[in-house]
Protein backbone atom coordinates (compact mmCIF):
# COMPACT_ATOMS: atom_id res chain seq x y z
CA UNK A 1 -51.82 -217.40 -55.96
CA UNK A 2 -53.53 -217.44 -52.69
CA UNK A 3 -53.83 -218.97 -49.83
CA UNK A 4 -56.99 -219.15 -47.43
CA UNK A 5 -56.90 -219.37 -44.06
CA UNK A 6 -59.84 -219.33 -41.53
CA UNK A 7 -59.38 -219.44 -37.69
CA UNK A 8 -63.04 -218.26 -35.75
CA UNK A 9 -61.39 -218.06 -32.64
CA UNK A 10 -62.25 -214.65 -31.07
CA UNK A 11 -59.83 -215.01 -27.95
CA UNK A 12 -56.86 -215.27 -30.22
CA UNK A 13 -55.58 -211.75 -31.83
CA UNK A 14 -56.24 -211.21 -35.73
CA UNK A 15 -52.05 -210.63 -36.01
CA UNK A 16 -51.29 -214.31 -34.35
CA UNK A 17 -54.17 -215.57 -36.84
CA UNK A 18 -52.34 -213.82 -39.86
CA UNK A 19 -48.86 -214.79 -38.60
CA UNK A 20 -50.17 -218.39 -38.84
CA UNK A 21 -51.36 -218.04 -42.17
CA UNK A 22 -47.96 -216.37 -43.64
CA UNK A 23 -46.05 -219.01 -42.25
CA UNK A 24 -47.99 -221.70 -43.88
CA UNK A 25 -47.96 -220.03 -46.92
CA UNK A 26 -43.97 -219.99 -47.13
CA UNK A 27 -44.09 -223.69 -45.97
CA UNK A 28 -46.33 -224.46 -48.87
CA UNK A 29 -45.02 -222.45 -51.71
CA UNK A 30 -41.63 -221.49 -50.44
CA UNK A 31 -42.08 -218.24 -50.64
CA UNK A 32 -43.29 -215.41 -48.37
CA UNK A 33 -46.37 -213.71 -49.41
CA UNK A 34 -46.80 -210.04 -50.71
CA UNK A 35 -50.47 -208.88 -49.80
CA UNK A 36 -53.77 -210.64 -47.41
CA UNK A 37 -56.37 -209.63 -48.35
CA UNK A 38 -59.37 -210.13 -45.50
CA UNK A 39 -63.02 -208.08 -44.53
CA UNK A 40 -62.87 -204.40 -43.67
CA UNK A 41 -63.19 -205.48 -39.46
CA UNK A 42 -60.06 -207.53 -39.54
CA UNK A 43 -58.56 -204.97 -41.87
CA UNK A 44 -59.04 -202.10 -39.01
CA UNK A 45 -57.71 -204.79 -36.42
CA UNK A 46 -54.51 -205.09 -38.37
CA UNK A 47 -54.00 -201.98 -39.49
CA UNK A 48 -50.44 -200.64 -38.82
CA UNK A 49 -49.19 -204.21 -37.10
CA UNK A 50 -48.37 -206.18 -40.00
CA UNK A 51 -45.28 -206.60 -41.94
CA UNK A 52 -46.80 -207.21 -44.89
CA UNK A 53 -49.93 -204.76 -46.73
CA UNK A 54 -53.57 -205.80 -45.43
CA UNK A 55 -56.37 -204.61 -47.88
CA UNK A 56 -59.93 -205.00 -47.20
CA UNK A 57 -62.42 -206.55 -49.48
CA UNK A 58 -66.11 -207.21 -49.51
CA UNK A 59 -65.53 -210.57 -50.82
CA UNK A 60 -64.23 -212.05 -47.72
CA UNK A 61 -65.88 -213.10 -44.42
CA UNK A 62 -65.23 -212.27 -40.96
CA UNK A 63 -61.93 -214.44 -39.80
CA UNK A 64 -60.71 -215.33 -42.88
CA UNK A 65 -57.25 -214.04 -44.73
CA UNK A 66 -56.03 -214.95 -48.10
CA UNK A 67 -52.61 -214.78 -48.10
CA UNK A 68 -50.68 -214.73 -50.86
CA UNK A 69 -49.23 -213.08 -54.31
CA UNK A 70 -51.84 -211.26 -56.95
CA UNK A 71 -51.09 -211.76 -60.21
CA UNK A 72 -49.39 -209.42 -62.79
CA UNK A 73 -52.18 -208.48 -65.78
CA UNK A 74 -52.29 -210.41 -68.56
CA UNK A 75 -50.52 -207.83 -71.56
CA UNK A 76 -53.83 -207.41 -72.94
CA UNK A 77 -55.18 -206.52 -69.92
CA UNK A 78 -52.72 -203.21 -69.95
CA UNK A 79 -53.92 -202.61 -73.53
CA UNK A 80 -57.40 -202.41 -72.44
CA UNK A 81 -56.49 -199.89 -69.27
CA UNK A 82 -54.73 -197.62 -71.21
């Protein structure tokens, strides 16, 4: 599960923008999140300043982090890989 967050603001740093985002993730689900996921520029921004992994995606705009925990594969999802 995921959580979006979108702040446009190009005076404020992409790792206060994240922070913001992890900590309303844990006040939401409780928990802290495991992975954000975010475009390739924010990505290179972050890289090596985070506590928690950053992955770029092509999916995902400019200024905008999903937060969150991926979900384990379905069992016949492994089947399939294998």
């Amino acid at each position: 599960m995921f959580l979006g967050w979108y702040d446009p603001d190009k005076k404020r740093p992409a790792t206060e923008k994240l922070a913001e985002a992890v900590e309303r993730y844990a006040e939401k689900f409780g928990s802290e999140p495991e992975i954000c996921l975010t475009s390739a520029a924010d990505a290179a921004e972050l890289a090596g300043k985070t506590e928690i992994p950053v992955r770029a995606v092509t999916f995902i705009s400019r200024h905008t982090y999903y937060v969150g925990v991926e979900d384990a594969p379905e069992s016949g999802e492994l089947a399939l890989a294998a």
